[in-house]
C-alpha atoms as a PDB file:
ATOM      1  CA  UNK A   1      -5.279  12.554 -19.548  1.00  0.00           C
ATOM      2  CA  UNK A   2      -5.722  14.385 -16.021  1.00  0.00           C
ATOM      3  CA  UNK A   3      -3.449  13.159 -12.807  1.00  0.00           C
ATOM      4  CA  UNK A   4      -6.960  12.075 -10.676  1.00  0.00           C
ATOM      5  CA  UNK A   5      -7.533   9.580 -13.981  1.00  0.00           C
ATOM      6  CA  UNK A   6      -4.084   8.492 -14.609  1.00  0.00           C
ATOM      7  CA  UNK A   7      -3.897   7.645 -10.270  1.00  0.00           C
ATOM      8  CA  UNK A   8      -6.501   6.021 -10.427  1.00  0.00           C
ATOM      9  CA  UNK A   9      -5.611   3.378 -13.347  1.00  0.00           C
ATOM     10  CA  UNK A  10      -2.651   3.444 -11.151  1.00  0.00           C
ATOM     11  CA  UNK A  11      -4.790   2.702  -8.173  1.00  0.00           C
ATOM     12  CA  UNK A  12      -6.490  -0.542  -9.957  1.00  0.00           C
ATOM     13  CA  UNK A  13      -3.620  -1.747 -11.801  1.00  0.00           C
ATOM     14  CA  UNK A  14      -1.462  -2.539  -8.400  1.00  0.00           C
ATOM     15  CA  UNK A  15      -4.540  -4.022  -7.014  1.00  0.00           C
ATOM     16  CA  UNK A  16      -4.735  -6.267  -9.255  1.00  0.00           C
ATOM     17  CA  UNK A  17      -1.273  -6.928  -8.648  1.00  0.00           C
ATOM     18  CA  UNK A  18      -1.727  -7.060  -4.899  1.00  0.00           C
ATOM     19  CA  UNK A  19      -4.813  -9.689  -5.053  1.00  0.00           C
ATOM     20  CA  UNK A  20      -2.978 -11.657  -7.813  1.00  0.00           C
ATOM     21  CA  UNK A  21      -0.095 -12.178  -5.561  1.00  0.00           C
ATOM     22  CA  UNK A  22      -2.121 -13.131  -2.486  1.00  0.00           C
ATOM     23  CA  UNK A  23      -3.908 -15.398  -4.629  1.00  0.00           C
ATOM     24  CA  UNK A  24      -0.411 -17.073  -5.791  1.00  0.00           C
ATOM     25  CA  UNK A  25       0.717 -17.211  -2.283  1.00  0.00           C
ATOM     26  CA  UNK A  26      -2.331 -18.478  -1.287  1.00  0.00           C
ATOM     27  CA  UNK A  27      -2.125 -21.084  -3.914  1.00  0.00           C
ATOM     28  CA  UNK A  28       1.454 -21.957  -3.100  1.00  0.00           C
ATOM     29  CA  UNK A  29       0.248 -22.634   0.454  1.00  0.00           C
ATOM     30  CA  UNK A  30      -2.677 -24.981  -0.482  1.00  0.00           C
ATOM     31  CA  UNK A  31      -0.672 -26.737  -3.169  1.00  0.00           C
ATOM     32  CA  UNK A  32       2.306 -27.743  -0.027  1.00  0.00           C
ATOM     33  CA  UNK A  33      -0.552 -28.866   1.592  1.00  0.00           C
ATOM     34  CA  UNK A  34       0.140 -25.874   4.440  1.00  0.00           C
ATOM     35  CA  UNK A  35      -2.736 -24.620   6.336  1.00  0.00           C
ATOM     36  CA  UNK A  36      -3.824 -21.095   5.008  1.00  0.00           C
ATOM     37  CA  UNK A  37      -5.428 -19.058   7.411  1.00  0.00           C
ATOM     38  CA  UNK A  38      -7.396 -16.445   5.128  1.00  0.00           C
ATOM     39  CA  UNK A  39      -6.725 -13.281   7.373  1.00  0.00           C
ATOM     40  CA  UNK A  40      -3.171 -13.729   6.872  1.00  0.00           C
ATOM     41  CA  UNK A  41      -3.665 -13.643   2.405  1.00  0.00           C
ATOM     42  CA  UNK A  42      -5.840 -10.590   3.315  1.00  0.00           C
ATOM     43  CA  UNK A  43      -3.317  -8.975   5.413  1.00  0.00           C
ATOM     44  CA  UNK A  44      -0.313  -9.975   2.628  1.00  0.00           C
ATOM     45  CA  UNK A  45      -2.525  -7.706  -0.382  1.00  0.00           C
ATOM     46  CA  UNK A  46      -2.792  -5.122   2.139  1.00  0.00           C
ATOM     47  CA  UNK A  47       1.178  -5.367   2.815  1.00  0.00           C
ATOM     48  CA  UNK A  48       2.024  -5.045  -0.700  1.00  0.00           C
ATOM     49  CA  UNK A  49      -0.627  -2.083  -1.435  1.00  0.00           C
ATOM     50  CA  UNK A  50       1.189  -0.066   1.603  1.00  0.00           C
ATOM     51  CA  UNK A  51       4.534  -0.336   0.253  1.00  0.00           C
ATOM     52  CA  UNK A  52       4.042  -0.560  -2.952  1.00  0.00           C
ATOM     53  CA  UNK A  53       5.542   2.976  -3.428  1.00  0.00           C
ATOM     54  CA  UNK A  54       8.757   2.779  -1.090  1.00  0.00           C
ATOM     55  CA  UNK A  55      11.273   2.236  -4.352  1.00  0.00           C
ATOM     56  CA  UNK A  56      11.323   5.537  -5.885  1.00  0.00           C
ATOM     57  CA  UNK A  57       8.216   6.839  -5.050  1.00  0.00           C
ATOM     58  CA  UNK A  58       6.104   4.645  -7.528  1.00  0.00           C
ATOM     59  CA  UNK A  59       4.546   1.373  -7.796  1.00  0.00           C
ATOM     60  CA  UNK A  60       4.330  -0.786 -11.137  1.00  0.00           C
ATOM     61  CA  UNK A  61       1.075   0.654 -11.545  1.00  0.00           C
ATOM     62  CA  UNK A  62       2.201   4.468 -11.243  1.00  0.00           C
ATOM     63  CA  UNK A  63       5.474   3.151 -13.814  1.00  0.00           C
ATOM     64  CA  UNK A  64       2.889   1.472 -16.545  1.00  0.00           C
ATOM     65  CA  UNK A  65       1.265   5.088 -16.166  1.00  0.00           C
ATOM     66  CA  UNK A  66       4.104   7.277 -16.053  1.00  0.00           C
ATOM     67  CA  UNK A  67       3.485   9.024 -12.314  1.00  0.00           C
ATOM     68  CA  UNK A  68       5.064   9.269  -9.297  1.00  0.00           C
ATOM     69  CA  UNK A  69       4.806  10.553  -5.529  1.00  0.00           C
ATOM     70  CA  UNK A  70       7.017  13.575  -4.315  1.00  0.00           C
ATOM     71  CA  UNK A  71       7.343  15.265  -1.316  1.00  0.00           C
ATOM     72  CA  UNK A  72       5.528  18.640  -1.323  1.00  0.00           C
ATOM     73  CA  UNK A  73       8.291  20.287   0.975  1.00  0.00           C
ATOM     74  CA  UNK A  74      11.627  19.178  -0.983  1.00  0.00           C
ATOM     75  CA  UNK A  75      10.107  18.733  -4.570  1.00  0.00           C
ATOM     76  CA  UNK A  76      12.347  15.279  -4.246  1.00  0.00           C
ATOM     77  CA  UNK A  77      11.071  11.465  -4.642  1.00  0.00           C
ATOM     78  CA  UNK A  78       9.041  11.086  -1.550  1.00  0.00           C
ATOM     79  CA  UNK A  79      10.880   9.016   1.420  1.00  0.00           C
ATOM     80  CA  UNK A  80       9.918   5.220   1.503  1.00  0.00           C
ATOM     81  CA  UNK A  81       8.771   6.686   5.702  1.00  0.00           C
ATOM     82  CA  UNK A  82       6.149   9.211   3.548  1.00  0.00           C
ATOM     83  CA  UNK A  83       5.226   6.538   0.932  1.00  0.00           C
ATOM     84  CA  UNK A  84       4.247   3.991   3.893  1.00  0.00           C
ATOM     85  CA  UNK A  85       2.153   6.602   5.616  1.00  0.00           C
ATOM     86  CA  UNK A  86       0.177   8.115   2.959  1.00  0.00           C
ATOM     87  CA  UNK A  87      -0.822   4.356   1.898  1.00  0.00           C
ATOM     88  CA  UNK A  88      -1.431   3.579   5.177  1.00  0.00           C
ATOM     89  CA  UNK A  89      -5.072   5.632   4.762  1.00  0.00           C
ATOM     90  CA  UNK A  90      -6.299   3.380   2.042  1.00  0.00           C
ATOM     91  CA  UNK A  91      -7.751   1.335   4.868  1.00  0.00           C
ATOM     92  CA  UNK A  92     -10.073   4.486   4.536  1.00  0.00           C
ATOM     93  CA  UNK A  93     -10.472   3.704   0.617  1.00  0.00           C
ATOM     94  CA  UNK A  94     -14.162   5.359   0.251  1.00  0.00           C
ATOM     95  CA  UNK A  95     -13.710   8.738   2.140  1.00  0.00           C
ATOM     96  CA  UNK A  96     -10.111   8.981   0.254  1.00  0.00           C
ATOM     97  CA  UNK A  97     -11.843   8.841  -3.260  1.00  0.00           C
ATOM     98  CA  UNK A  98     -14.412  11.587  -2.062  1.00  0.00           C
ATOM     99  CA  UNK A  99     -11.523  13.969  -0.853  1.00  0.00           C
ATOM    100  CA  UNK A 100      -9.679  13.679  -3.696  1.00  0.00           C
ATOM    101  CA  UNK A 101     -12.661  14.065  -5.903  1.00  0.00           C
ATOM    102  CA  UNK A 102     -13.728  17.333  -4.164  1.00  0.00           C
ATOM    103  CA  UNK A 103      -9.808  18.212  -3.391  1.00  0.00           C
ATOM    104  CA  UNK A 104      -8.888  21.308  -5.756  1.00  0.00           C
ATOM    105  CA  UNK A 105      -5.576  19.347  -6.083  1.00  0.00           C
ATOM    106  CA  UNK A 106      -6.694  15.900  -6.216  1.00  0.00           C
ATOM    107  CA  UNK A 107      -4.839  15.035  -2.987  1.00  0.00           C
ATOM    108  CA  UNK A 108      -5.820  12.116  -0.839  1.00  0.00           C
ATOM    109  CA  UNK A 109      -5.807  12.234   2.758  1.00  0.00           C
ATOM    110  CA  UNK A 110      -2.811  10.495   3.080  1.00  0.00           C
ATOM    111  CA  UNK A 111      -1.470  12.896   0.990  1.00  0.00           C
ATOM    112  CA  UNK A 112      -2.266  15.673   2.923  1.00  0.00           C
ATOM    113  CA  UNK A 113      -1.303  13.046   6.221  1.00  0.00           C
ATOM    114  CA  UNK A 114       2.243  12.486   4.511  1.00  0.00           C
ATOM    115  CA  UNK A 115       2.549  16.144   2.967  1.00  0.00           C
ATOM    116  CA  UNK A 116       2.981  14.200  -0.728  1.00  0.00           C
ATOM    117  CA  UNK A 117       1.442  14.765  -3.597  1.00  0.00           C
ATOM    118  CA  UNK A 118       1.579  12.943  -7.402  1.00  0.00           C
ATOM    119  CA  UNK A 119       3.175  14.222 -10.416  1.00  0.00           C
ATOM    120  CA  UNK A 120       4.101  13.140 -13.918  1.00  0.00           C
ATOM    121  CA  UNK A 121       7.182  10.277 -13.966  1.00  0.00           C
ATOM    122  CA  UNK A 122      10.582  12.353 -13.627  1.00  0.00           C
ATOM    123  CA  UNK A 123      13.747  10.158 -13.935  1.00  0.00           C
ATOM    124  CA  UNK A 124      15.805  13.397 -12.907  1.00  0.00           C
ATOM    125  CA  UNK A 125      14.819  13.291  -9.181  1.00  0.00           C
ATOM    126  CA  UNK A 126      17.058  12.032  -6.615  1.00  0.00           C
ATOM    127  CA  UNK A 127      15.912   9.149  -4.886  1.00  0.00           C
ATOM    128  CA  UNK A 128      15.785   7.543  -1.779  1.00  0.00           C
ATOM    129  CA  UNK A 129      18.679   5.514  -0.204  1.00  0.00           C
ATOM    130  CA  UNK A 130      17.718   1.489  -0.880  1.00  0.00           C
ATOM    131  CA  UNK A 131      18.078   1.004   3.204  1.00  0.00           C
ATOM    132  CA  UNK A 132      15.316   3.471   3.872  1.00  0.00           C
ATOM    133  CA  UNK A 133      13.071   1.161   1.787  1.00  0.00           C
ATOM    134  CA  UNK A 134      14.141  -1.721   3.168  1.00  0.00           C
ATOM    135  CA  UNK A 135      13.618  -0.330   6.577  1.00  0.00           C
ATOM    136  CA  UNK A 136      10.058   0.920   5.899  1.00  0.00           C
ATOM    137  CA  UNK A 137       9.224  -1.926   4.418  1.00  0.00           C
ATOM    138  CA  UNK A 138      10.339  -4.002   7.586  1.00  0.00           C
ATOM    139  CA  UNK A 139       8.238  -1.198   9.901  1.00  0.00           C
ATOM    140  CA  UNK A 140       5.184  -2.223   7.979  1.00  0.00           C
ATOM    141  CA  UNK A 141       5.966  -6.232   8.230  1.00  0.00           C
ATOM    142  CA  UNK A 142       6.463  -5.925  12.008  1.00  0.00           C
ATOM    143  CA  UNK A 143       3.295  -3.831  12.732  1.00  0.00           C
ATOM    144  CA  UNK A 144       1.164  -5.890  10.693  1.00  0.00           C
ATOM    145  CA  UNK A 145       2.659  -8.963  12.218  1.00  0.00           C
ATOM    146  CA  UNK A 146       1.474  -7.188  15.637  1.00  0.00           C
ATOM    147  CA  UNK A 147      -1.882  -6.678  13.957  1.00  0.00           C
ATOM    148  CA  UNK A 148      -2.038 -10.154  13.421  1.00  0.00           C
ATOM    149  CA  UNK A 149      -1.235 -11.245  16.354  1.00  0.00           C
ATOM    150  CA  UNK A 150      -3.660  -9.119  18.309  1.00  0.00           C
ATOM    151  CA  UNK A 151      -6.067 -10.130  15.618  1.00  0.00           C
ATOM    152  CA  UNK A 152      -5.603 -13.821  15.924  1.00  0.00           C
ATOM    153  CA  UNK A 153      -5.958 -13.817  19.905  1.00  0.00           C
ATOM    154  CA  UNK A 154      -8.661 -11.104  20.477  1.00  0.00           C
ATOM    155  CA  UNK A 155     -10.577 -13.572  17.542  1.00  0.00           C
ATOM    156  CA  UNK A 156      -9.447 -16.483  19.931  1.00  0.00           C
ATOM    157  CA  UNK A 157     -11.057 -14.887  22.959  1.00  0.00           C
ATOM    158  CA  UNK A 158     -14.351 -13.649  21.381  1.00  0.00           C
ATOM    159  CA  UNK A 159     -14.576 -17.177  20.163  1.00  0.00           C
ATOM    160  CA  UNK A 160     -14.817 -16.066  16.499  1.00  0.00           C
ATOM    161  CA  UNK A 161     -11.481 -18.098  15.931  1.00  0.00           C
ATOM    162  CA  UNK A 162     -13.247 -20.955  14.229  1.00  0.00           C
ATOM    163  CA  UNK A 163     -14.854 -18.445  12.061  1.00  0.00           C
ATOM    164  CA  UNK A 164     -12.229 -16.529  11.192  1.00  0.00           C
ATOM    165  CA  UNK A 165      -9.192 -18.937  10.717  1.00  0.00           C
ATOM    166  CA  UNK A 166     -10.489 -22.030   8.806  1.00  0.00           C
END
């Protein structure tokens, strides 16, 4: 099976994962009887598909397939800082699929962005220190905390806020 298949599979298996979770949170939420604003599930999936590669350089997805990302300049696991930034172009989902169709290498543009690529599982690499995912993973919370925030009021001030957060 080629690497653009097998990242793919990937691809779909932690979005599953990603909208199952937001759907349990979500669920959670309703079932305390705590007001759910639907943004904020929307913005959870999209917190757990950008660092869903920070612990050594794969997601459950990329383990159930057997790949991983790697930096292209050390040949190490990729740095949790990398991982964050290449995922941070799947807000770009369509264009990514078409440059990594037409991409010699089947690199995304993250990948290219991050200077990563994807290769076959290797248990042998050294990984990253568990802070420097924990850190990343905090960058990401805090700037899409800011997001929402400057979401939530700019929605508030267009008066779209009854739209938006029911």
């Amino acid at each position: 099976m080629n690497i653009r298949l097998k990242r793919f599979m990937a691809f779909f298996i932690d979005v599953v994962i990603a909208a199952l979770l937001a759907i349990l949170v979500n669920s959670i939420l309703v079932l305390f009887n705590m007001r759910v604003i639907t943004p904020m599930v929307a913005i959870f999936g999209w917190f757990i598909l950008i660092c869903k590669d920070c612990f050594r350089g794969a997601s459950f997805g990329r383990r159930i397939i057997g790949i991983q990302v790697v930096d292209t300049d050390t040949r190490q696991i990729a740095s949790p800082l990398k991982c964050v930034v290449r995922n941070l172009f799947y807000f770009l989902t369509f264009i990514e699929f078409i440059v990594m169709h037409y991409s010699s290498n089947g690199l995304r543009l993250g990948d290219y962005a991050a200077h990563t690529q994807v290769a076959l599982y290797n248990k042998t690499l050294r990984s990253p220190k568990f802070l420097q995912s924990i850190s990343a993973i905090g960058y990401v919370l805090i700037g899409l905390i800011l997001f929402e925030i400057f979401f939530y009021c700019r929605a508030s001030s267009l008066g779209l806020w009854g739209l938006l957060y029911q």
